[in-house]
PDB file of N, CA and C in Angstrom:
ATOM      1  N   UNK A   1      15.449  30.742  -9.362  1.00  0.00           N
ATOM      2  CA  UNK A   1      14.280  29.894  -9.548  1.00  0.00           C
ATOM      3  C   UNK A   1      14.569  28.511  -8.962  1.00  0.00           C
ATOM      4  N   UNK A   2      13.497  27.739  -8.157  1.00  0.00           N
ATOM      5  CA  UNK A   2      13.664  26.705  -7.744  1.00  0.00           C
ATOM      6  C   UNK A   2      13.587  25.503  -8.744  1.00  0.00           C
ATOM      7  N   UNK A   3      14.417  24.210  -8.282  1.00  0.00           N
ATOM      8  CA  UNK A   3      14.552  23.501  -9.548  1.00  0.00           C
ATOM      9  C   UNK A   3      13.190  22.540  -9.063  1.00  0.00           C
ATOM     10  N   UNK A   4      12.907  22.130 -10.478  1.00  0.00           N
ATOM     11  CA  UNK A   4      11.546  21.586  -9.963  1.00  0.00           C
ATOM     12  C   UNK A   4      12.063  19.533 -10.722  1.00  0.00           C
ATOM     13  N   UNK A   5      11.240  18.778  -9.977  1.00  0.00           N
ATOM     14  CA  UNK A   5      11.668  17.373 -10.666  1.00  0.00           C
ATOM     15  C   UNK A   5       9.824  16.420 -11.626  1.00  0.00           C
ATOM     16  N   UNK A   6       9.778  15.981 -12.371  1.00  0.00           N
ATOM     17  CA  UNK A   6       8.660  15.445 -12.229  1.00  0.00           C
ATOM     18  C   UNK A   6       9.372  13.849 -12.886  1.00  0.00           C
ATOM     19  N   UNK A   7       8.323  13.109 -12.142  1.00  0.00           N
ATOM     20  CA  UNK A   7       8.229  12.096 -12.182  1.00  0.00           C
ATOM     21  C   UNK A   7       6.906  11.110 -12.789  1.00  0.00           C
ATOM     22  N   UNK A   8       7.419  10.208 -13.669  1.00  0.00           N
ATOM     23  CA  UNK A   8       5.687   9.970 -14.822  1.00  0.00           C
ATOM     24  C   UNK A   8       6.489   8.320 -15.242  1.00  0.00           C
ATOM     25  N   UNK A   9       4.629   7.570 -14.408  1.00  0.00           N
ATOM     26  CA  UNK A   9       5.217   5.740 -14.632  1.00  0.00           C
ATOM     27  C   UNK A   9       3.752   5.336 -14.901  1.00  0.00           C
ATOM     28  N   UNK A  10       3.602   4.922 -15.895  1.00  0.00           N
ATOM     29  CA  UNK A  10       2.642   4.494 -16.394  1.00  0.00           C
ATOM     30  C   UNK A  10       1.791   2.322 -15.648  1.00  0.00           C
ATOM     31  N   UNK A  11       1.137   2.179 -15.769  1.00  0.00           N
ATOM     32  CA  UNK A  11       0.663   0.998 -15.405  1.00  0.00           C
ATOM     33  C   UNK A  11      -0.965   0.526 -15.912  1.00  0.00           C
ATOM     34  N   UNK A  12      -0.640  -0.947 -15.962  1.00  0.00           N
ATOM     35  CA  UNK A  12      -1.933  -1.883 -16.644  1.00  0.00           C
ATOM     36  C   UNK A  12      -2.035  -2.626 -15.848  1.00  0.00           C
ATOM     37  N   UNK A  13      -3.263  -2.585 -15.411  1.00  0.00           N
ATOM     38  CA  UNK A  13      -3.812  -3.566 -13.871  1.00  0.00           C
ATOM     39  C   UNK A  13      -5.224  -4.105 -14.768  1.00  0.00           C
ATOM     40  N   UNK A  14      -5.863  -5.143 -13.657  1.00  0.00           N
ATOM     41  CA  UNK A  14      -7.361  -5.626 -13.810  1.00  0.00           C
ATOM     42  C   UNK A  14      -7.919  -4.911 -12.570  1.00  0.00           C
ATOM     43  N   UNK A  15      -9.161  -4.761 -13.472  1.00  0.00           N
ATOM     44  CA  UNK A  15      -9.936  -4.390 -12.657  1.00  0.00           C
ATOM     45  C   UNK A  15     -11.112  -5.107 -12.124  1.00  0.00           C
ATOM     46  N   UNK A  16     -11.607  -5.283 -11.144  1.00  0.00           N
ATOM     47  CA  UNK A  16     -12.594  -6.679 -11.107  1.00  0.00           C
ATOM     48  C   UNK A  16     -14.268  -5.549 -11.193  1.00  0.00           C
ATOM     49  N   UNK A  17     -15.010  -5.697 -11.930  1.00  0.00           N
ATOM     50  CA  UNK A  17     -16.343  -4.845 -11.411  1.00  0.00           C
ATOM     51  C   UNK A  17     -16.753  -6.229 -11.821  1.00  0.00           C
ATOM     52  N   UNK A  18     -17.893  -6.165 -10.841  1.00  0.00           N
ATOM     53  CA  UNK A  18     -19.585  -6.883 -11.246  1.00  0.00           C
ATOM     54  C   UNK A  18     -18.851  -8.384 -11.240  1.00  0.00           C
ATOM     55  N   UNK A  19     -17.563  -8.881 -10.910  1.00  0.00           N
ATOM     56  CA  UNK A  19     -17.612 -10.520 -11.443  1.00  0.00           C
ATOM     57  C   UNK A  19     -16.830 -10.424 -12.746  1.00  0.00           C
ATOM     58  N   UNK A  20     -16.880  -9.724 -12.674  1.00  0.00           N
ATOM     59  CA  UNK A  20     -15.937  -9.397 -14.428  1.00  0.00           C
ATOM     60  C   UNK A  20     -14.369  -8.692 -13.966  1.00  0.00           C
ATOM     61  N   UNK A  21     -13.498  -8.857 -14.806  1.00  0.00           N
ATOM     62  CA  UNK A  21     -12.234  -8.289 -14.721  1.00  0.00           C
ATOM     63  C   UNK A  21     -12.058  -7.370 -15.984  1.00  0.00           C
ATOM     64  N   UNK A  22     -11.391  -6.354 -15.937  1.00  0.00           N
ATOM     65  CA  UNK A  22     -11.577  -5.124 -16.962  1.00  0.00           C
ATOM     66  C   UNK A  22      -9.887  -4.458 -16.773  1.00  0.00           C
ATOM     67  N   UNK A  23      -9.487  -4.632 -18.263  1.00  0.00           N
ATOM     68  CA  UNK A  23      -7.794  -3.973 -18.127  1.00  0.00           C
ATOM     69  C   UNK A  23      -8.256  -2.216 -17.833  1.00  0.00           C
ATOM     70  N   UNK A  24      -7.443  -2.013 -16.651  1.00  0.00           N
ATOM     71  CA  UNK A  24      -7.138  -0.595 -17.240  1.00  0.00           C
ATOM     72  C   UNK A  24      -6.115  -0.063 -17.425  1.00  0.00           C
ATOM     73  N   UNK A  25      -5.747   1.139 -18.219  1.00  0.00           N
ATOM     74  CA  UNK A  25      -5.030   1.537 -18.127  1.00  0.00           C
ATOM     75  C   UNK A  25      -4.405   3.423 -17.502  1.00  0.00           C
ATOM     76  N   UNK A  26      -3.541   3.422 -17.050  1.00  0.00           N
ATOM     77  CA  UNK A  26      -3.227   4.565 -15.929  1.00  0.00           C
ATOM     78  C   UNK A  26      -2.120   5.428 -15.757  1.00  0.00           C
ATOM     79  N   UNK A  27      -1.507   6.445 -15.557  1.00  0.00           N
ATOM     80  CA  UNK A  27      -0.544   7.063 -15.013  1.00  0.00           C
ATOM     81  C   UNK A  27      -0.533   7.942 -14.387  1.00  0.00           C
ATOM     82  N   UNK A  28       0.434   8.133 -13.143  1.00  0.00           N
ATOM     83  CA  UNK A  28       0.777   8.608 -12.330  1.00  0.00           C
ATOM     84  C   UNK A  28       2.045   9.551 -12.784  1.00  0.00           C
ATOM     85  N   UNK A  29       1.596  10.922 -12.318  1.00  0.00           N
ATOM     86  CA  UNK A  29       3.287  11.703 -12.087  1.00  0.00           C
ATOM     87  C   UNK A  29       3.155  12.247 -10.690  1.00  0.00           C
ATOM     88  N   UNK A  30       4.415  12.640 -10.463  1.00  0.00           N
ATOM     89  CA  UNK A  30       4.564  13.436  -8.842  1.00  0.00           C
ATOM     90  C   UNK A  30       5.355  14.746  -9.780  1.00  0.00           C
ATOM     91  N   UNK A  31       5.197  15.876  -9.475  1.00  0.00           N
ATOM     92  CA  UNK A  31       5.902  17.055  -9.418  1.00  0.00           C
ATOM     93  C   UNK A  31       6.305  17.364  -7.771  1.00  0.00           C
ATOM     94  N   UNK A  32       7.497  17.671  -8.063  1.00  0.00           N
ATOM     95  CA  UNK A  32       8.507  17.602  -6.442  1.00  0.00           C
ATOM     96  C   UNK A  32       9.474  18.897  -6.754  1.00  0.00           C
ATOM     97  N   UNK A  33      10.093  19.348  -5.901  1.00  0.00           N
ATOM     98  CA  UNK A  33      11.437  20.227  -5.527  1.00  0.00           C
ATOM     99  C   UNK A  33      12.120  19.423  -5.334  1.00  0.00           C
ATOM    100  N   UNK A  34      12.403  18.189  -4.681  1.00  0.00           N
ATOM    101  CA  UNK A  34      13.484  17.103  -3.936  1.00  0.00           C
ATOM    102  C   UNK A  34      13.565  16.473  -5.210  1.00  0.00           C
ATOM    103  N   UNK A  35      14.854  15.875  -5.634  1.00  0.00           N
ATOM    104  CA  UNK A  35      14.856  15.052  -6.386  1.00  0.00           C
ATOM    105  C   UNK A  35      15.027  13.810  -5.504  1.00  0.00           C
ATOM    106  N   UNK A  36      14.772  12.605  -6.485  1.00  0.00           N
ATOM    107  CA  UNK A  36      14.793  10.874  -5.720  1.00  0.00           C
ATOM    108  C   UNK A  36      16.318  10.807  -6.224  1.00  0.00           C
ATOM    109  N   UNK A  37      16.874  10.671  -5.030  1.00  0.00           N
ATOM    110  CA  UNK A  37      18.418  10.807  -4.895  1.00  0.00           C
ATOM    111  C   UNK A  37      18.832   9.180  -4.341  1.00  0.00           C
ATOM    112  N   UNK A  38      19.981   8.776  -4.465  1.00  0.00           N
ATOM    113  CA  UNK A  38      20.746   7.953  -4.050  1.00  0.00           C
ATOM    114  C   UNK A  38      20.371   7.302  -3.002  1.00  0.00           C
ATOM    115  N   UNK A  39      20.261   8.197  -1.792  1.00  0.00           N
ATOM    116  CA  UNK A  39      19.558   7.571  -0.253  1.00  0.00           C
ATOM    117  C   UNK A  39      18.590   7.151  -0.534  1.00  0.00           C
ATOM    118  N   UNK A  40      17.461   7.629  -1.117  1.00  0.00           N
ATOM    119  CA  UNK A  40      16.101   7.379  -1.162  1.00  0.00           C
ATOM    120  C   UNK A  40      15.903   5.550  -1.698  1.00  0.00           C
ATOM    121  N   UNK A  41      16.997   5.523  -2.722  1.00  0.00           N
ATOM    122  CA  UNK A  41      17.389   4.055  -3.109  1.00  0.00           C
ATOM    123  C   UNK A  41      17.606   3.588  -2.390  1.00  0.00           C
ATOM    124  N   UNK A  42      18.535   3.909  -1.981  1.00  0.00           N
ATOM    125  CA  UNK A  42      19.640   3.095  -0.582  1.00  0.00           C
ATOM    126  C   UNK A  42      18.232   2.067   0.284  1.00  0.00           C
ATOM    127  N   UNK A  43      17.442   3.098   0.694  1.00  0.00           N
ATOM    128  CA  UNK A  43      17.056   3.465   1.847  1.00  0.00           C
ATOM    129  C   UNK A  43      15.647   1.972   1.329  1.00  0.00           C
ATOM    130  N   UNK A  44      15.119   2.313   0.014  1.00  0.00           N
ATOM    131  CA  UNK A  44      14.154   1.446  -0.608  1.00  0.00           C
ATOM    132  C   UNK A  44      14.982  -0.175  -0.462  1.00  0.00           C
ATOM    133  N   UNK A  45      16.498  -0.160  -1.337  1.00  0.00           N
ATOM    134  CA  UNK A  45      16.895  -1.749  -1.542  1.00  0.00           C
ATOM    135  C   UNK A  45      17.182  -1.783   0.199  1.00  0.00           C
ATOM    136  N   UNK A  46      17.279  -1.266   1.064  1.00  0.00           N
ATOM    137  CA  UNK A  46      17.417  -1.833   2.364  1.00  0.00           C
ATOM    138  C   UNK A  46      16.044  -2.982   2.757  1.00  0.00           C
ATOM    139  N   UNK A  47      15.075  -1.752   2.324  1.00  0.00           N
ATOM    140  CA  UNK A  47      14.142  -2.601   2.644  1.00  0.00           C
ATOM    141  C   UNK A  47      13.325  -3.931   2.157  1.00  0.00           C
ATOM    142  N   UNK A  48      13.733  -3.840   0.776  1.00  0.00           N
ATOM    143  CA  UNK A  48      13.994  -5.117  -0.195  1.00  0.00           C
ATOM    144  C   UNK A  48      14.839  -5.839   0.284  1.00  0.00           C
ATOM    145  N   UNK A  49      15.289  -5.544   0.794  1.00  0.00           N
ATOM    146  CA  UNK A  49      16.593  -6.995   1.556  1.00  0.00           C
ATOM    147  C   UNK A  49      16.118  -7.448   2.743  1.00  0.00           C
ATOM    148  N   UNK A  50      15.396  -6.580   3.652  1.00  0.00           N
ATOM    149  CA  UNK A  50      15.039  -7.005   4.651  1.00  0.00           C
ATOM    150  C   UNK A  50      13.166  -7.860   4.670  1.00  0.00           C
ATOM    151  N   UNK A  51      13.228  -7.349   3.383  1.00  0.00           N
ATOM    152  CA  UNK A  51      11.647  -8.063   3.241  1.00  0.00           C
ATOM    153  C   UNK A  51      11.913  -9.527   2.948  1.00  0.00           C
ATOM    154  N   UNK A  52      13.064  -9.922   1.773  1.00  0.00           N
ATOM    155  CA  UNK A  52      13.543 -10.928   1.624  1.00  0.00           C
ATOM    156  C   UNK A  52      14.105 -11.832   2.793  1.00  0.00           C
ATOM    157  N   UNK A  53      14.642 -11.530   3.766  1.00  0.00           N
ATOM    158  CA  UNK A  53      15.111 -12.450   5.324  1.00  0.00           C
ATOM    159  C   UNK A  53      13.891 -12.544   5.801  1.00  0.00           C
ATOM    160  N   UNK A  54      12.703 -11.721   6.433  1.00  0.00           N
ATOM    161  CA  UNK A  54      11.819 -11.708   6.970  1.00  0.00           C
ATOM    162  C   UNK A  54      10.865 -12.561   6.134  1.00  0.00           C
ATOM    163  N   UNK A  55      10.620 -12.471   5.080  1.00  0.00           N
ATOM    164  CA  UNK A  55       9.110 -13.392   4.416  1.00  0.00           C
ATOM    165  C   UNK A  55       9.685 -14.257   3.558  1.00  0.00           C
ATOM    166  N   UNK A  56      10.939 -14.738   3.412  1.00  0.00           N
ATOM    167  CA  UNK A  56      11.695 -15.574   2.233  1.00  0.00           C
ATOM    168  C   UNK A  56      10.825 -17.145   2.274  1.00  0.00           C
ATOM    169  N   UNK A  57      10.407 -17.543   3.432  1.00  0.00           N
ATOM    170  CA  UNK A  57       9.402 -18.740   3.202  1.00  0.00           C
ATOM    171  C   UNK A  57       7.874 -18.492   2.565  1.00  0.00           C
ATOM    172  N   UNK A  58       7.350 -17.371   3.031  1.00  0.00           N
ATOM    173  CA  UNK A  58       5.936 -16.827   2.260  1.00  0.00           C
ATOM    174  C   UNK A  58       6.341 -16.484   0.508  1.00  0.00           C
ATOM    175  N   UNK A  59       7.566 -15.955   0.244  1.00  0.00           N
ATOM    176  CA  UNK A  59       7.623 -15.293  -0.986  1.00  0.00           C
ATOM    177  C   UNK A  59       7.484 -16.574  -2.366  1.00  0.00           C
ATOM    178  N   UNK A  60       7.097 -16.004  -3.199  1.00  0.00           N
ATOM    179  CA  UNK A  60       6.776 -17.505  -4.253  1.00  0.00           C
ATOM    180  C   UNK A  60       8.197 -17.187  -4.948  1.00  0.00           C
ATOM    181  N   UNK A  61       8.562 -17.988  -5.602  1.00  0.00           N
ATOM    182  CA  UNK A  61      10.014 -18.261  -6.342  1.00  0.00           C
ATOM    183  C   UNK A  61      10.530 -16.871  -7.408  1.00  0.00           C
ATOM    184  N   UNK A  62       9.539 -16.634  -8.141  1.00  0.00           N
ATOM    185  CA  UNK A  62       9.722 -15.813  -9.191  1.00  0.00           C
ATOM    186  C   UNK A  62       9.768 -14.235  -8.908  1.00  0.00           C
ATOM    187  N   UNK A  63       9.030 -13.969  -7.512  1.00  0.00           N
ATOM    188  CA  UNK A  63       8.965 -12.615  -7.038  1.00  0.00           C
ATOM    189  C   UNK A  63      10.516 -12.541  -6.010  1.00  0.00           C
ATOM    190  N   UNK A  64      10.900 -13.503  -5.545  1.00  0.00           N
ATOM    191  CA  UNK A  64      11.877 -13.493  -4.685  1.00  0.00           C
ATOM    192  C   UNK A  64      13.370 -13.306  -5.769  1.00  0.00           C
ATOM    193  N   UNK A  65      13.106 -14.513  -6.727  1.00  0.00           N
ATOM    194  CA  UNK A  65      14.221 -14.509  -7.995  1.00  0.00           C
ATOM    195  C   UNK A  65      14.104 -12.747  -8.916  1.00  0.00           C
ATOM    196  N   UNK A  66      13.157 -12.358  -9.239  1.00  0.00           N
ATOM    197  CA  UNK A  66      13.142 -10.346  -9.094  1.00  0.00           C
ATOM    198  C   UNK A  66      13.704  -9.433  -8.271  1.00  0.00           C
ATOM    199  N   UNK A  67      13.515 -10.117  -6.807  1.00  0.00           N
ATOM    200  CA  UNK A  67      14.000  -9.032  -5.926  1.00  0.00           C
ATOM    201  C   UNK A  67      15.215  -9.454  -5.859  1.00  0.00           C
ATOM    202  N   UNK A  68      15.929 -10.507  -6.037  1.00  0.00           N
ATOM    203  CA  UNK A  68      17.348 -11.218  -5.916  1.00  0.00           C
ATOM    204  C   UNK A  68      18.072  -9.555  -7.055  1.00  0.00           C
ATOM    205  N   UNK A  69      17.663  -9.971  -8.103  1.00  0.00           N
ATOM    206  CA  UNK A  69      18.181  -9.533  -9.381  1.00  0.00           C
ATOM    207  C   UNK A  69      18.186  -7.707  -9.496  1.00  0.00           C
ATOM    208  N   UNK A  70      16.862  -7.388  -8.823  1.00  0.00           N
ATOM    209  CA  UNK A  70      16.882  -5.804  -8.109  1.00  0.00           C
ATOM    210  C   UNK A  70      18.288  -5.502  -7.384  1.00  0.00           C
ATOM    211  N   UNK A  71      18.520  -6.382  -6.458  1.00  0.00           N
ATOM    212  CA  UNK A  71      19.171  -6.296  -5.310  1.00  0.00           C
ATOM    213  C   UNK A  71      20.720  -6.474  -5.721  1.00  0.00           C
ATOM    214  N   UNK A  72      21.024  -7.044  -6.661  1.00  0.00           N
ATOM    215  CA  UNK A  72      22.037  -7.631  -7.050  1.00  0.00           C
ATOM    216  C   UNK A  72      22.385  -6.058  -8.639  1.00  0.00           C
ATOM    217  N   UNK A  73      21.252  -5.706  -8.686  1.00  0.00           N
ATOM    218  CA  UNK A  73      21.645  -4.619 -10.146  1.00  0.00           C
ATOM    219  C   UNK A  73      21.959  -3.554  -9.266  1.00  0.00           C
ATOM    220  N   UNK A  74      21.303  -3.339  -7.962  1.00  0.00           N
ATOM    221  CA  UNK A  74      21.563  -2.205  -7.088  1.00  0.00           C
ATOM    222  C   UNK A  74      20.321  -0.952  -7.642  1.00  0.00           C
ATOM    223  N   UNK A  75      19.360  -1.077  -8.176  1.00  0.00           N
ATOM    224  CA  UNK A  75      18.851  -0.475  -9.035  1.00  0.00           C
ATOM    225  C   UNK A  75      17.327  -0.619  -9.303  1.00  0.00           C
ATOM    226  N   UNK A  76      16.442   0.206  -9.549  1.00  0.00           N
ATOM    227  CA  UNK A  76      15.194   0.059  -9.550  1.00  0.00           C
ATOM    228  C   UNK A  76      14.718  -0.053 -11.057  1.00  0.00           C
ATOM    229  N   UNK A  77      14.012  -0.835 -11.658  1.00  0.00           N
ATOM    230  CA  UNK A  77      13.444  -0.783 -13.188  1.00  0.00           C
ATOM    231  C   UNK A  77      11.979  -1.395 -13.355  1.00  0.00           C
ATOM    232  N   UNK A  78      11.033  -0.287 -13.048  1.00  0.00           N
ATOM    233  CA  UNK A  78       9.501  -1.220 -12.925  1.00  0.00           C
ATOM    234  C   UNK A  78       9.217  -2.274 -13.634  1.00  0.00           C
ATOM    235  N   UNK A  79       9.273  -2.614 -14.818  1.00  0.00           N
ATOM    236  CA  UNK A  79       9.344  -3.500 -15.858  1.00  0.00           C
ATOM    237  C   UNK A  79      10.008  -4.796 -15.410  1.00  0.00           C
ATOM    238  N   UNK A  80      10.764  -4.847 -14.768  1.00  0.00           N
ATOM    239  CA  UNK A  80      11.464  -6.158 -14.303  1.00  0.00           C
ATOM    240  C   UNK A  80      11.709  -6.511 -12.851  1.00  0.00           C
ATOM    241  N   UNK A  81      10.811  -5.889 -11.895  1.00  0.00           N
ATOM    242  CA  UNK A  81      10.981  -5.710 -10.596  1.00  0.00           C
ATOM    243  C   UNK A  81       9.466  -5.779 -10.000  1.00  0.00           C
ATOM    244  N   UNK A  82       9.605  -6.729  -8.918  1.00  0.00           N
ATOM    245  CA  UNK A  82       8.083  -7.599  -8.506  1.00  0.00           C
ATOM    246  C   UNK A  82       7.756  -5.924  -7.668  1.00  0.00           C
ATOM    247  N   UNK A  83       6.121  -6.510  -7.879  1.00  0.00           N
ATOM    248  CA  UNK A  83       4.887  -5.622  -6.601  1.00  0.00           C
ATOM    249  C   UNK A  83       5.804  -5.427  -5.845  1.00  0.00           C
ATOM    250  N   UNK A  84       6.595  -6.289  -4.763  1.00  0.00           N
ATOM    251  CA  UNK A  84       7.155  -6.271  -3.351  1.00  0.00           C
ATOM    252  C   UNK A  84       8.064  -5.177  -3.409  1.00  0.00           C
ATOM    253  N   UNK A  85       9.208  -5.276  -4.581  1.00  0.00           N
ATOM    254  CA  UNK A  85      10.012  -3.971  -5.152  1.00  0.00           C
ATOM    255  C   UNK A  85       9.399  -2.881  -5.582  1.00  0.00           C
ATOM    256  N   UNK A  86       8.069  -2.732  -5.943  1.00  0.00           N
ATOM    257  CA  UNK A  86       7.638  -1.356  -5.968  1.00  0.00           C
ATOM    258  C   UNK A  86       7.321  -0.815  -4.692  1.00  0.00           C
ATOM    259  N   UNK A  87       6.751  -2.187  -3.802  1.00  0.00           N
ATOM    260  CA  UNK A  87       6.294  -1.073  -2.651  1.00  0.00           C
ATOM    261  C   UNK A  87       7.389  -0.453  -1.722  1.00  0.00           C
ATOM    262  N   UNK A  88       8.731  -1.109  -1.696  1.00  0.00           N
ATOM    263  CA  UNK A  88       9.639  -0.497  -1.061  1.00  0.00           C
ATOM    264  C   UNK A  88      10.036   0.651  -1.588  1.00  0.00           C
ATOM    265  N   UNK A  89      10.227   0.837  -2.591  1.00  0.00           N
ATOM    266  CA  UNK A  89      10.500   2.092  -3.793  1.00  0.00           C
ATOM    267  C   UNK A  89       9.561   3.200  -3.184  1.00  0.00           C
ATOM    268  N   UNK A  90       8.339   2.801  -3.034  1.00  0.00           N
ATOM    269  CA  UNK A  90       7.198   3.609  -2.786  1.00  0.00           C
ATOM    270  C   UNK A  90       7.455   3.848  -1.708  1.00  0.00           C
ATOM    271  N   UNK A  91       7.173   2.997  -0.614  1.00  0.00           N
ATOM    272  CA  UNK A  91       7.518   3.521   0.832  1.00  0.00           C
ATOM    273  C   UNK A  91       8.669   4.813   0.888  1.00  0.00           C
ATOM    274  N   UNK A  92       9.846   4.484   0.677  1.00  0.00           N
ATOM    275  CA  UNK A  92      11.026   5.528   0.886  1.00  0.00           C
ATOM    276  C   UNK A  92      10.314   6.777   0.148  1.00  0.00           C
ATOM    277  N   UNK A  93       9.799   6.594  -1.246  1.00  0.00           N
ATOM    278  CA  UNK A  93       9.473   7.919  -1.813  1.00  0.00           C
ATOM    279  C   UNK A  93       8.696   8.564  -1.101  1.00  0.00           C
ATOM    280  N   UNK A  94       7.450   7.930  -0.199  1.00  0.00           N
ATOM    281  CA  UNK A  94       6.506   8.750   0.750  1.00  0.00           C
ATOM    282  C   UNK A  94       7.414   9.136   1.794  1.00  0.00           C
ATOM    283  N   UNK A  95       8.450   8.459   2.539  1.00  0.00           N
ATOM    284  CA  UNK A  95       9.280   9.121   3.268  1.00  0.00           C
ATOM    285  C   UNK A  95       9.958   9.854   3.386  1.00  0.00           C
ATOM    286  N   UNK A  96      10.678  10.105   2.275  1.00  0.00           N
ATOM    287  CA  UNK A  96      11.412  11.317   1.984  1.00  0.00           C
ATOM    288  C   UNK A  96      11.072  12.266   1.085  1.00  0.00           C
ATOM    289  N   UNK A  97      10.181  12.081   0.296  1.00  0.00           N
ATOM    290  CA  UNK A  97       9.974  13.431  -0.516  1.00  0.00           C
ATOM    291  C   UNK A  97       8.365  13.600  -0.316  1.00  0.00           C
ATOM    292  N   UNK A  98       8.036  15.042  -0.468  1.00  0.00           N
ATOM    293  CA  UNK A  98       6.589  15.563  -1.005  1.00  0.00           C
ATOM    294  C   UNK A  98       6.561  16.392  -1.695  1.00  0.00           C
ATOM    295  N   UNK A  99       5.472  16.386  -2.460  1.00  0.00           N
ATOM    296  CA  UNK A  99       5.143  17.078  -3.607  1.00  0.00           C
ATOM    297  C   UNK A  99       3.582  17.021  -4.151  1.00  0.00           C
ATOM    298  N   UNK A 100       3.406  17.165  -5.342  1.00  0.00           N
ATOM    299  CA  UNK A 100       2.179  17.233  -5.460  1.00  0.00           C
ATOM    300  C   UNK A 100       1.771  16.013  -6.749  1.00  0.00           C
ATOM    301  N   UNK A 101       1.186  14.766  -6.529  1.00  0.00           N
ATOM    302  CA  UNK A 101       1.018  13.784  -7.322  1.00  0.00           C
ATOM    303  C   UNK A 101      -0.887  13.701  -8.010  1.00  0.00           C
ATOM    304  N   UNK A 102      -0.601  13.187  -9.009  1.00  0.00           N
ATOM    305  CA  UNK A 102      -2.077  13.359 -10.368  1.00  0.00           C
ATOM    306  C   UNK A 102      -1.959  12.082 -10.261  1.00  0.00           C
ATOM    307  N   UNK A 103      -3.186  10.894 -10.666  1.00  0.00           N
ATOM    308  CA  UNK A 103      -2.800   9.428 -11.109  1.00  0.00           C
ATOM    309  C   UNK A 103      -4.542   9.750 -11.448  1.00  0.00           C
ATOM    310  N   UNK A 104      -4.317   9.236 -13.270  1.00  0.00           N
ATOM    311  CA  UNK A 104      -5.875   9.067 -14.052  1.00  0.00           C
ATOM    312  C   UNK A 104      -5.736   7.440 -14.530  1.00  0.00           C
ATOM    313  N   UNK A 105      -6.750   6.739 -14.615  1.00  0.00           N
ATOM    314  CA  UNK A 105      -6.756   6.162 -15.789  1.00  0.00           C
ATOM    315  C   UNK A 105      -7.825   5.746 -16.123  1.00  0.00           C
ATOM    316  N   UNK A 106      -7.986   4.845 -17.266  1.00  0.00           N
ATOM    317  CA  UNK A 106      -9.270   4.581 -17.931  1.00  0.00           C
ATOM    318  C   UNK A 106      -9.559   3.155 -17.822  1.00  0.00           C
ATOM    319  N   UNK A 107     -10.827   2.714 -18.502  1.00  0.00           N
ATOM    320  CA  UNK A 107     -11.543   1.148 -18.696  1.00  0.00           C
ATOM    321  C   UNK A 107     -11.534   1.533 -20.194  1.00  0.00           C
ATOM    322  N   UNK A 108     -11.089   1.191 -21.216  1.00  0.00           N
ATOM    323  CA  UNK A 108     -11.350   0.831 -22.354  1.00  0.00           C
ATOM    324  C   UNK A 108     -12.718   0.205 -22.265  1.00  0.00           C
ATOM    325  N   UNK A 109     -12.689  -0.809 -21.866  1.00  0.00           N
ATOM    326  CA  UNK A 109     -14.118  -1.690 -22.124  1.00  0.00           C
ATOM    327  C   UNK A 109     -15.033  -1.302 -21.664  1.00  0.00           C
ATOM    328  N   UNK A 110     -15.311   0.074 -21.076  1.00  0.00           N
ATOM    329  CA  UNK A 110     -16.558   0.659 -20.018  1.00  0.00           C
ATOM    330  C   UNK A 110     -16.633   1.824 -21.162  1.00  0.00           C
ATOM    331  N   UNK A 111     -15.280   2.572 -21.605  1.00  0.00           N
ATOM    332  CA  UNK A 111     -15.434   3.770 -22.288  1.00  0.00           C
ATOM    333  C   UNK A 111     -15.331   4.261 -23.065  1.00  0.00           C
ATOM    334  N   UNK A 112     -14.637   3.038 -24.044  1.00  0.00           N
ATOM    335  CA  UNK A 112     -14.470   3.202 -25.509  1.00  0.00           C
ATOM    336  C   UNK A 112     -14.069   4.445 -25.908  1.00  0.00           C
ATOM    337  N   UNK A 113     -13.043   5.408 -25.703  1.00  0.00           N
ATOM    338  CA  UNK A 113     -12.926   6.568 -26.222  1.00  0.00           C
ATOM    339  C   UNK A 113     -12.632   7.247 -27.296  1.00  0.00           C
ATOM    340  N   UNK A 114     -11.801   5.727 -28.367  1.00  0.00           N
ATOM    341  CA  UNK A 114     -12.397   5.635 -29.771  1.00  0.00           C
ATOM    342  C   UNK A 114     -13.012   5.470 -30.412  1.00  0.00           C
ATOM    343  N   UNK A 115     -14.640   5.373 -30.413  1.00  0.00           N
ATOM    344  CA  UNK A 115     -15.436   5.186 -30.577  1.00  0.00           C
ATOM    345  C   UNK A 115     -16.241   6.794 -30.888  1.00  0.00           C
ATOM    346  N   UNK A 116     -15.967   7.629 -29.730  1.00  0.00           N
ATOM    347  CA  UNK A 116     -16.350   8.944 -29.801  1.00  0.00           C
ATOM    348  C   UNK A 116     -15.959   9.768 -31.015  1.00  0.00           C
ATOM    349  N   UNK A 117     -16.981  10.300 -31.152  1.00  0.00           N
ATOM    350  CA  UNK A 117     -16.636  11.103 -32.890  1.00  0.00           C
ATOM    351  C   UNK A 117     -16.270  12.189 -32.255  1.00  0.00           C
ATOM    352  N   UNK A 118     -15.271  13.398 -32.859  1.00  0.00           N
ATOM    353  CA  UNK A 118     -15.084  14.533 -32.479  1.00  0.00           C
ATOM    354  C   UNK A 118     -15.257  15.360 -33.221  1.00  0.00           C
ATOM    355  N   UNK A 119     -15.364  16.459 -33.321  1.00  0.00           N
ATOM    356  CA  UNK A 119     -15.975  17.816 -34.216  1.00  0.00           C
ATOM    357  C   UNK A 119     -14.953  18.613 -34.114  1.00  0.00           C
ATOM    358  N   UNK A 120     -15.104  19.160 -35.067  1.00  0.00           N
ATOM    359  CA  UNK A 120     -13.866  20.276 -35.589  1.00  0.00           C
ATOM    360  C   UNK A 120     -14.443  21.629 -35.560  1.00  0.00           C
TER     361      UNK A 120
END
């Protein structure tokens, strides 16, 4: 039997409708055969390093002081690692692996889904 990997990262963004901003909330998994191996890192903090030489005058202090601290743990941790560090993460993952990825999420404030009575 083939080994299978899944992968599941949750996220809280705004959403802008109508002039208004609206939290939502979301997650994403990938189901894969490849696992996200060592290179695939490698291959992501390369490009975190090289985003840092290339845009280090555009970058604002606090996203650059994240990717310092990424770069320096050797290591990826969404929670403490700027947009700029996810998208390198992301990039390598579209590069080296495929599989088959789901991403739902909701508007609380559009859909109230506690609110809904349910029946037994």
């Amino acid at each position: 039997m083939k080994q299978r990997y899944i992968y599941i990262d949750e996220t809280v963004f705004d959403l802008p409708i109508k002039e208004e901003k609206h939290k939502c909330f979301g997650v994403g998994a990938l189901l894969t055969e490849k696992k996200i191996a060592k290179n695939i890192i490698d291959d992501a903090l390369n490009k975190l390093k090289q985003n840092l030489r290339s845009e280090k005058d555009k970058m604002e202090k606090i996203v650059k002081k994240m990717d310092m601290n990424t770069l320096s743990k050797g290591y990826f941790h969404a929670a403490n690692d700027s947009k700029n560090s996810h998208s390198c993460l992301c990039s390598s993952i579209r590069k080296y692996v495929s599989g088959n990825i789901k991403v739902s999420y909701f508007v609380p404030s559009l859909q109230e889904p506690w609110k809904k009575k349910t029946h037994r």
